[in-house]
N, C-alpha and C. Protein backbone atom coordinates (compact mmCIF):
# COMPACT_ATOMS: atom_id res chain seq x y z
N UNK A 1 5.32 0.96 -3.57
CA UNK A 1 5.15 -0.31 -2.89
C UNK A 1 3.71 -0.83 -2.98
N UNK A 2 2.65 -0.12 -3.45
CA UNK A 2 0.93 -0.10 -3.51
C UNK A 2 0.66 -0.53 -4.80
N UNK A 3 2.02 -0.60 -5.87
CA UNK A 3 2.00 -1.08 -7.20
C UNK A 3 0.44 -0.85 -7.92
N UNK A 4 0.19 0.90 -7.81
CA UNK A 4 -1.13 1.50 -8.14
C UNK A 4 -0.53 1.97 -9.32
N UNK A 5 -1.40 2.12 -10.27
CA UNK A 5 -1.34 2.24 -11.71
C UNK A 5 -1.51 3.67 -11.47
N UNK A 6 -2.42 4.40 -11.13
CA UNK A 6 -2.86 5.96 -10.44
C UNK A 6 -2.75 6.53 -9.17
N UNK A 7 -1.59 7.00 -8.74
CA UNK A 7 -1.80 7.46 -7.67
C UNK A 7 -2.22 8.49 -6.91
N UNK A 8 -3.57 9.07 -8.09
CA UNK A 8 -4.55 10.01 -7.78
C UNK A 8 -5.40 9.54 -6.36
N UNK A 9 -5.37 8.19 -6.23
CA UNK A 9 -6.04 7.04 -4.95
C UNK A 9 -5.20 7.40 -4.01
N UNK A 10 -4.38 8.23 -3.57
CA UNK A 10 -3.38 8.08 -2.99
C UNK A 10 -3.38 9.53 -2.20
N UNK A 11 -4.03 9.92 -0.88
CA UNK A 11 -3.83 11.13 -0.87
C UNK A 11 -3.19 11.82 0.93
N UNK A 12 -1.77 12.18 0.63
CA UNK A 12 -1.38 12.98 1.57
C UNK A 12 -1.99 14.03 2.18
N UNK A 13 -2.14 14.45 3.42
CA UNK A 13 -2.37 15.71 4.63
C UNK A 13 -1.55 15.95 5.40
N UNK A 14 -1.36 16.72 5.74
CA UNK A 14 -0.66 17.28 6.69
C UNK A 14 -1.39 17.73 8.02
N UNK A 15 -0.89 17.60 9.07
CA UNK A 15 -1.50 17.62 10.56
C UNK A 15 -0.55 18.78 10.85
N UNK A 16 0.69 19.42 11.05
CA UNK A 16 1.47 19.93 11.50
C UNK A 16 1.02 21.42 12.01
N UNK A 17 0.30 21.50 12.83
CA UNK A 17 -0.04 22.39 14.04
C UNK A 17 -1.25 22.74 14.16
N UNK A 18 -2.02 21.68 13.68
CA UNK A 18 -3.59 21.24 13.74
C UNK A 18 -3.89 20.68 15.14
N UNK A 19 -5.19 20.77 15.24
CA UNK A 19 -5.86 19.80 16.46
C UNK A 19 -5.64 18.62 16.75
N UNK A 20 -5.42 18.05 15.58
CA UNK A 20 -4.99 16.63 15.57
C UNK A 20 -3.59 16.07 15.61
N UNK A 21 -3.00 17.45 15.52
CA UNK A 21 -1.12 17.14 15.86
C UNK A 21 -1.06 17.44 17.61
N UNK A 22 -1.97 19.02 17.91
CA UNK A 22 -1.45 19.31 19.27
C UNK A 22 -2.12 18.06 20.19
N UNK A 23 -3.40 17.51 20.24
CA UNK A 23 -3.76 16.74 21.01
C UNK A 23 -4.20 14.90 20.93
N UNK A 24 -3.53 15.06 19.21
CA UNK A 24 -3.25 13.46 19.27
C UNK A 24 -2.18 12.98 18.91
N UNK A 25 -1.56 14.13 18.16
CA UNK A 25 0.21 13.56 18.32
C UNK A 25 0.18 13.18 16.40
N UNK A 26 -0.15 13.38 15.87
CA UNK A 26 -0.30 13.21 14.64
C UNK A 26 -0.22 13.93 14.18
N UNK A 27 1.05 14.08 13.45
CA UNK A 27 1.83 14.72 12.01
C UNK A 27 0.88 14.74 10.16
N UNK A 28 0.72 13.91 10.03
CA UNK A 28 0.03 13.65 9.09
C UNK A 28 -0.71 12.37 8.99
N UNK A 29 -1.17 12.31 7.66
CA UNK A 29 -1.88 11.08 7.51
C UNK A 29 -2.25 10.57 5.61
N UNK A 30 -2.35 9.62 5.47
CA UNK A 30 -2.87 9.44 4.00
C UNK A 30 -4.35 8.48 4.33
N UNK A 31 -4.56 8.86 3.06
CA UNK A 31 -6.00 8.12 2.88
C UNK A 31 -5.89 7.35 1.40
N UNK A 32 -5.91 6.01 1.23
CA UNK A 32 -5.94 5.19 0.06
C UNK A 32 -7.29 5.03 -0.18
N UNK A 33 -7.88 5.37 -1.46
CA UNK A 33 -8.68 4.73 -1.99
C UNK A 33 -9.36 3.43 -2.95
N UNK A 34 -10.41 3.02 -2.05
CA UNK A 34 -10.30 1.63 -2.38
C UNK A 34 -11.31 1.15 -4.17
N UNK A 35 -12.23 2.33 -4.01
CA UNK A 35 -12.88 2.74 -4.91
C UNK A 35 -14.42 2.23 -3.90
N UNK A 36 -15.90 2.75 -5.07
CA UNK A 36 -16.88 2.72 -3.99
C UNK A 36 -16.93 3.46 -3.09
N UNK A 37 -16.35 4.54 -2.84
CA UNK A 37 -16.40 5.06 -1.58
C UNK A 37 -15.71 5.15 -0.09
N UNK A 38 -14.96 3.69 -0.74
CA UNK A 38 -13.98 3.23 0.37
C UNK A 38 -12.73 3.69 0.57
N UNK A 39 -12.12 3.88 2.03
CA UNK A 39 -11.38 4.70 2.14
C UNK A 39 -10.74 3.59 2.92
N UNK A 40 -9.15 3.36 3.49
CA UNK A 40 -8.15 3.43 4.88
C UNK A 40 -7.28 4.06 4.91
N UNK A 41 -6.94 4.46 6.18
CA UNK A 41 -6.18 5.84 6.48
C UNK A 41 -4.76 5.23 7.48
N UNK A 42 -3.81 5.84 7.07
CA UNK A 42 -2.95 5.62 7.98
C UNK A 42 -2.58 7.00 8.55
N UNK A 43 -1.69 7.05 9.58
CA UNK A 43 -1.79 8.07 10.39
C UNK A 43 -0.25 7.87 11.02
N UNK A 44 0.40 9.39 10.94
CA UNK A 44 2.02 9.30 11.03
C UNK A 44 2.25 10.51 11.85
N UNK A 45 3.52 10.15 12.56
CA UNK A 45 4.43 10.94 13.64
C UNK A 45 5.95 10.83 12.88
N UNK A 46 5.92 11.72 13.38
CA UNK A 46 7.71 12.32 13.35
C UNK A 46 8.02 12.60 14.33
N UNK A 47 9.10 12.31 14.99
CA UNK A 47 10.01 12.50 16.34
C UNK A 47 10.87 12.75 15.91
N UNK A 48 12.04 13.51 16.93
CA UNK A 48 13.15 12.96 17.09
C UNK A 48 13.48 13.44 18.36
N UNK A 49 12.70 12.44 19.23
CA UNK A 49 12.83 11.71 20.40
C UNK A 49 13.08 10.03 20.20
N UNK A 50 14.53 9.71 20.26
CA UNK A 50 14.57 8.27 20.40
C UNK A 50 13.76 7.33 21.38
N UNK A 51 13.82 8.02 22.31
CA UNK A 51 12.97 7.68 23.36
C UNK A 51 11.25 7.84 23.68
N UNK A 52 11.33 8.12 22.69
CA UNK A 52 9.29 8.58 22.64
C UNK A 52 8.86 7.27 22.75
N UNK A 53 7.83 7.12 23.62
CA UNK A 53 7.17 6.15 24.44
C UNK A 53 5.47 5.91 24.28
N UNK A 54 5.09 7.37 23.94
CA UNK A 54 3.52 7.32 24.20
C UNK A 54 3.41 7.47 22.88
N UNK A 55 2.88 7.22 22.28
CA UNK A 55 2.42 7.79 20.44
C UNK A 55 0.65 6.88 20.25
N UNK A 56 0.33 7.60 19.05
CA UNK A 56 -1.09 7.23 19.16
C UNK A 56 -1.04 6.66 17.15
N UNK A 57 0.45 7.32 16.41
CA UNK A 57 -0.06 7.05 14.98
C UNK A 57 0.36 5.70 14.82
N UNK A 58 -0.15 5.32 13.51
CA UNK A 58 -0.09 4.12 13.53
C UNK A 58 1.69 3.86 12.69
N UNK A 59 2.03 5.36 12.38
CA UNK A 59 3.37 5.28 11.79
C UNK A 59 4.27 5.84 12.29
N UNK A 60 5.34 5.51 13.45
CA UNK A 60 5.88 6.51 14.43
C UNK A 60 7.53 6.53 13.46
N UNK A 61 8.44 7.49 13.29
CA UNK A 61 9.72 7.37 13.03
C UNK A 61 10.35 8.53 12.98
N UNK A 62 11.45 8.29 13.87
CA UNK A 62 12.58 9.70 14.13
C UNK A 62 12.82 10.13 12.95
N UNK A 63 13.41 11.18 13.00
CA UNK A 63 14.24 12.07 12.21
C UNK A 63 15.00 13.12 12.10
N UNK A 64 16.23 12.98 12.75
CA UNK A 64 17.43 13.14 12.69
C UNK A 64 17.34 14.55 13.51
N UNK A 65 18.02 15.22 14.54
CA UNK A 65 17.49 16.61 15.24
C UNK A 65 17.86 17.63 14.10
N UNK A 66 19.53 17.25 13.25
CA UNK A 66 19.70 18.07 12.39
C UNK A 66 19.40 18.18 10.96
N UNK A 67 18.09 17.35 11.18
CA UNK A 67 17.83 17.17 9.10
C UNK A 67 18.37 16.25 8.23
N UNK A 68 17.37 16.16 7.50
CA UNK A 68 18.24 15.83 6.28
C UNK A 68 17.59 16.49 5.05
N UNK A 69 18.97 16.61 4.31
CA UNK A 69 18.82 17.62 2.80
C UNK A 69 18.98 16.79 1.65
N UNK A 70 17.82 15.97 1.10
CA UNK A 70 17.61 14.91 0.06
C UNK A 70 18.57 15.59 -1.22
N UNK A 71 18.85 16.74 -1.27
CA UNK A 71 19.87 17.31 -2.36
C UNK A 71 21.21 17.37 -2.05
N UNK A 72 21.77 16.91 -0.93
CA UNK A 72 23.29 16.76 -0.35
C UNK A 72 23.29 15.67 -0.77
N UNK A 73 24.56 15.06 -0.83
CA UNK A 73 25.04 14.50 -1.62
C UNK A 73 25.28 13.67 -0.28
N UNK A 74 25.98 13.79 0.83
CA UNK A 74 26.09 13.08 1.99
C UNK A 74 25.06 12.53 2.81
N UNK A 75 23.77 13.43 2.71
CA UNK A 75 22.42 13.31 2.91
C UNK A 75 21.67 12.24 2.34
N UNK A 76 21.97 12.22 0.94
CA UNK A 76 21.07 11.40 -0.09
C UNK A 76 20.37 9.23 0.28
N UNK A 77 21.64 9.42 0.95
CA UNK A 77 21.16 8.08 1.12
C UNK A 77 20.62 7.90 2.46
N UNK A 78 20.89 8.37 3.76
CA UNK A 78 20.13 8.40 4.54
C UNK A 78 18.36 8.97 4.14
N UNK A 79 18.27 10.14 3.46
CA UNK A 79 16.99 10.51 2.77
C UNK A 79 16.20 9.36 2.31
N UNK A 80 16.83 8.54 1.60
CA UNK A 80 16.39 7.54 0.89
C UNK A 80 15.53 6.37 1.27
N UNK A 81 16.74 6.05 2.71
CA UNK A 81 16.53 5.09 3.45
C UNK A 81 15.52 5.36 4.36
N UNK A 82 15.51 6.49 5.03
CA UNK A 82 14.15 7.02 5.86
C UNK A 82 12.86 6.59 4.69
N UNK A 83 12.71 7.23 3.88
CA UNK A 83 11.57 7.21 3.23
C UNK A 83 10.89 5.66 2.67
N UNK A 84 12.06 5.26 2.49
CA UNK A 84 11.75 3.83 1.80
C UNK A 84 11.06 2.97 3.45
N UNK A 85 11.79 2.96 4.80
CA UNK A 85 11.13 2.54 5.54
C UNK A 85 9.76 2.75 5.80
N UNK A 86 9.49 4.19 5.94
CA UNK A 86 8.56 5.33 6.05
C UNK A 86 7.32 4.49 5.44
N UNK A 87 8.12 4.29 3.77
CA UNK A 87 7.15 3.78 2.63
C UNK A 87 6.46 2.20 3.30
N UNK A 88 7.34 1.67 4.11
CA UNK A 88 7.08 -0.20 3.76
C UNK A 88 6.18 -0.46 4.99
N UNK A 89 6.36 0.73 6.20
CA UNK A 89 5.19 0.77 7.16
C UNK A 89 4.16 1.22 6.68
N UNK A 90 3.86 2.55 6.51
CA UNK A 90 2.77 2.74 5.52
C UNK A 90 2.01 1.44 4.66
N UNK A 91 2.71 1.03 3.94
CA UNK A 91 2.00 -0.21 3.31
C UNK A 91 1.24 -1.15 3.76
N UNK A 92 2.11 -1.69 4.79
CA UNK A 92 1.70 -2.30 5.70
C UNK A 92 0.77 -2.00 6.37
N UNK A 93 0.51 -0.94 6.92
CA UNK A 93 -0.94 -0.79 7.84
C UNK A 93 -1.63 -0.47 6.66
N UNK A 94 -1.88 0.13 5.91
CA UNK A 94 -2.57 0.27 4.59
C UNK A 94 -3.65 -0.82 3.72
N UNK A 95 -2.38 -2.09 4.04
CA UNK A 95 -2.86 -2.94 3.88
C UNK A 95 -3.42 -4.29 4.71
N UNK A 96 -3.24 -3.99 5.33
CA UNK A 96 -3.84 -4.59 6.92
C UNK A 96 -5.36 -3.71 7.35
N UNK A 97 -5.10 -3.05 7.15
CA UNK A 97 -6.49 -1.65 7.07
C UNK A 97 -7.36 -2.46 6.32
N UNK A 98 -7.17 -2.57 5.09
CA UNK A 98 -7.78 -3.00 3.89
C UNK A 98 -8.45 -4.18 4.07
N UNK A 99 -7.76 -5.24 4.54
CA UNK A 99 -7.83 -7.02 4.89
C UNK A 99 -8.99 -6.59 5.80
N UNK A 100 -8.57 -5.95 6.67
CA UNK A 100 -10.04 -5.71 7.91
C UNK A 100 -11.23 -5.38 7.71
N UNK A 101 -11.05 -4.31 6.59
CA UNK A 101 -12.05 -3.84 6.06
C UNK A 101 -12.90 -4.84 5.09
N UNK A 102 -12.59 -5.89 4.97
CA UNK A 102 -12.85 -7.17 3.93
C UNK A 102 -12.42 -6.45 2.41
N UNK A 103 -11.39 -5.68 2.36
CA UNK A 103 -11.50 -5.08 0.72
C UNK A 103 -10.03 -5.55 0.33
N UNK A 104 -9.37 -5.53 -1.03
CA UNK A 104 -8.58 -5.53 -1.26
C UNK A 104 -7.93 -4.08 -2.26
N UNK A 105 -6.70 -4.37 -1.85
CA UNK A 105 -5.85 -2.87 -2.86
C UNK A 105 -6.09 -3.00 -4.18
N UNK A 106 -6.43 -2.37 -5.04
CA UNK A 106 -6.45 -2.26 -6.27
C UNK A 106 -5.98 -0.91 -7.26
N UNK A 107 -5.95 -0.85 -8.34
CA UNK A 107 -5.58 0.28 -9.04
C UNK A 107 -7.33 0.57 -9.53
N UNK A 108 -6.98 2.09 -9.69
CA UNK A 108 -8.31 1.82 -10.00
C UNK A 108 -8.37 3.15 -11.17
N UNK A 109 -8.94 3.55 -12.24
CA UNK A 109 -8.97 4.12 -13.67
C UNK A 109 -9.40 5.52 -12.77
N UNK A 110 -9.25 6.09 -13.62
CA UNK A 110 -9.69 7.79 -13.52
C UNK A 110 -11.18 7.90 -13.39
N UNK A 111 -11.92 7.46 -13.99
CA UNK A 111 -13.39 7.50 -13.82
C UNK A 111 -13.80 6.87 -12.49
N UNK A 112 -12.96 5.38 -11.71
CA UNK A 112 -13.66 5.23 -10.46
C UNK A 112 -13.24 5.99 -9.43
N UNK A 113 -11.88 6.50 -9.65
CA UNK A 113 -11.39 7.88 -8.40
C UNK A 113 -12.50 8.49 -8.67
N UNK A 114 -12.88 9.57 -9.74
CA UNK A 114 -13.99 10.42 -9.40
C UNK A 114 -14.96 10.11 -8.60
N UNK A 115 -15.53 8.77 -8.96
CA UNK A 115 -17.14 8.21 -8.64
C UNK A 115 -16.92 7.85 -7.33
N UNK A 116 -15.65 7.40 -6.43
CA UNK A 116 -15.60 7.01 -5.19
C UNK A 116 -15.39 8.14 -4.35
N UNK A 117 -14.66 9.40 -4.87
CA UNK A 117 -14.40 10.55 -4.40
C UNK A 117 -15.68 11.12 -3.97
N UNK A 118 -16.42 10.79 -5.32
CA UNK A 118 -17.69 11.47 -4.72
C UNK A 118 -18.93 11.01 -3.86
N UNK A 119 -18.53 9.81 -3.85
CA UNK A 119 -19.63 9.04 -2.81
C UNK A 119 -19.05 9.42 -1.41
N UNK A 120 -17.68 9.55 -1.01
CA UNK A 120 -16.96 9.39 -0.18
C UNK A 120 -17.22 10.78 0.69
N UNK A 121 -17.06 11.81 -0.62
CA UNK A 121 -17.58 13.15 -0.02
C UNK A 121 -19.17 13.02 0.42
N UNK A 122 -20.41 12.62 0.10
CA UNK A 122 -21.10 12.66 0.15
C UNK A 122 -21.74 11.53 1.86
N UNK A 123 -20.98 10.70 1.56
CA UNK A 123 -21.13 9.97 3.36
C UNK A 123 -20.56 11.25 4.08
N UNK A 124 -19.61 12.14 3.82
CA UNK A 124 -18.59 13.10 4.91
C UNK A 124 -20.35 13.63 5.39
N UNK A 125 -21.43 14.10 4.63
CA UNK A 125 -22.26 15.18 4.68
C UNK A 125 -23.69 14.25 4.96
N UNK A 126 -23.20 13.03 5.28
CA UNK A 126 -25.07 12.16 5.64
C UNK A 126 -24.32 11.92 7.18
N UNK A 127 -25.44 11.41 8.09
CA UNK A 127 -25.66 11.45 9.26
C UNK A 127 -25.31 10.18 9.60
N UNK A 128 -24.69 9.33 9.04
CA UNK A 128 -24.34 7.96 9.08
C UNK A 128 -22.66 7.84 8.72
N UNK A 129 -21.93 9.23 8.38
CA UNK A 129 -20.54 9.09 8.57
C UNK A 129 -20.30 9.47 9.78
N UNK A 130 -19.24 8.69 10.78
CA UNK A 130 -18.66 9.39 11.91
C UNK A 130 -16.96 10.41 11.31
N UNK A 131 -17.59 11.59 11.98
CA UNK A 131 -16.38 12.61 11.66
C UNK A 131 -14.92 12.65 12.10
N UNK A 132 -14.11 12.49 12.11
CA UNK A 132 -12.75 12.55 12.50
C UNK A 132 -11.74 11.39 12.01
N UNK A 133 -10.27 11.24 12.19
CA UNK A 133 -10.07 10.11 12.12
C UNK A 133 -9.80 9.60 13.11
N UNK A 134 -10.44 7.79 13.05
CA UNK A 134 -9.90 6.79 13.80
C UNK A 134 -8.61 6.99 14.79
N UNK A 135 -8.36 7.63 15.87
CA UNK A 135 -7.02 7.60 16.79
C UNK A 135 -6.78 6.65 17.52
N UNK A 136 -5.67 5.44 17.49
CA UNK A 136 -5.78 4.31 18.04
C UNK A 136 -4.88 4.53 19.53
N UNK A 137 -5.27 4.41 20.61
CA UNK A 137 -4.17 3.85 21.39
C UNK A 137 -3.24 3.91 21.14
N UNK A 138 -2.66 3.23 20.37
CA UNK A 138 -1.11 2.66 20.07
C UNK A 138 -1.18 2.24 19.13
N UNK A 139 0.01 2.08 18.50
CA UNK A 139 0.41 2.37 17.34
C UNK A 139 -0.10 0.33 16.68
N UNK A 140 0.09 -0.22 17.77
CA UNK A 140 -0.17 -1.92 17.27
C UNK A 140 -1.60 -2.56 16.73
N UNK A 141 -2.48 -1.56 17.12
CA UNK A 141 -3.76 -1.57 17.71
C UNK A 141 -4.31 -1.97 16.07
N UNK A 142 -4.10 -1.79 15.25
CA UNK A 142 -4.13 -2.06 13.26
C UNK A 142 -4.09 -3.59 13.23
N UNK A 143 -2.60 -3.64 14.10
CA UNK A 143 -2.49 -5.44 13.24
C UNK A 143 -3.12 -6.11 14.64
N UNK A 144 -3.72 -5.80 16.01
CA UNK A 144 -4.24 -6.24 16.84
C UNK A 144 -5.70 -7.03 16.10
N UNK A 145 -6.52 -5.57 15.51
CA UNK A 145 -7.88 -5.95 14.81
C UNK A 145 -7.74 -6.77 13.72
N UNK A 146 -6.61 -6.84 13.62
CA UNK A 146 -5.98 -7.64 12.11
C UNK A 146 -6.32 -9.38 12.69
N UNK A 147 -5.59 -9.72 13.30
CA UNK A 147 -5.71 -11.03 13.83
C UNK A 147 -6.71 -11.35 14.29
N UNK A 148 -7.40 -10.34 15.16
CA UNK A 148 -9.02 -10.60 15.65
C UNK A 148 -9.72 -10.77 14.57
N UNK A 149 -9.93 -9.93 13.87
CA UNK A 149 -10.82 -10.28 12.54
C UNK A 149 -10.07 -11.85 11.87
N UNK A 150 -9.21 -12.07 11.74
CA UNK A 150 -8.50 -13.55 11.11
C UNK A 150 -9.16 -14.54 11.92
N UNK A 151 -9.42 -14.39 13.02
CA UNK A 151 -9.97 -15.35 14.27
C UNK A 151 -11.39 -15.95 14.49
């Protein structure tokens, strides 16, 4: 849906019984790269509490108490359909991230992943990056700064 030529820019984590799952509620997270150094991050929950009320990621969505097995054949399209939603939120704050940030999505060649990777690592280790990720309130709080910044 990021219609990236490389999706080396593109990088999954996992939170699942980290600090950042037990006390912010966050499952995982990706980080898109914008190149330059530039990064936005989205940040995801898994429930399956229909009823979950408090959440802090910016990507909240059930999933099923008994699974699903993307290789069942009865499974397959529910699998599908989770992910593809999964996919079009993601995007969305991804790219709303981006707009805020004044940057736009781009593809970007093998040589500027390296060169942004490495600037990117290198703010992690100067005294002018703040450490952790961004934990919002609530999950709206993305397209909130979204409109403020439009304003």
């Amino acid at each position: 849906m990021l219609s990236l030529d490389n999706y080396e820019q593109l990088r999954f984590y996992t939170a699942v019984g980290s600090y950042l799952d037990k006390k912010h509620g966050v499952d995982a997270f990706v980080e898109l790269d914008l190149g330059g150094g530039d990064l936005v991050r989205a940040t995801l929950d898994m429930t399956q509490n229909p009823n979950k009320q408090d959440y802090k990621a910016d990507v909240v969505f059930q999933w099923p108490n008994e699974g699903l097995d993307r290789k069942d054949p009865s499974d397959r399209v529910a699998w599908q359909d989770k992910v593809s939603e999964v996919s079009k939120e993601l995007t969305d704050v991804l790219t709303t991230e981006a707009r805020v940030a004044g940057k736009t999505i781009r593809s970007l060649n093998e040589e500027e992943i390296k060169e942004s990777y490495e600037i990117a690592e290198a703010r992690k280790h100067s005294h002018k990056w703040r450490a952790g990720l961004p934990i919002r309130k609530n999950r709206n709080l993305h397209s909130q700064q979204y409109h403020e910044h439009e304003a």
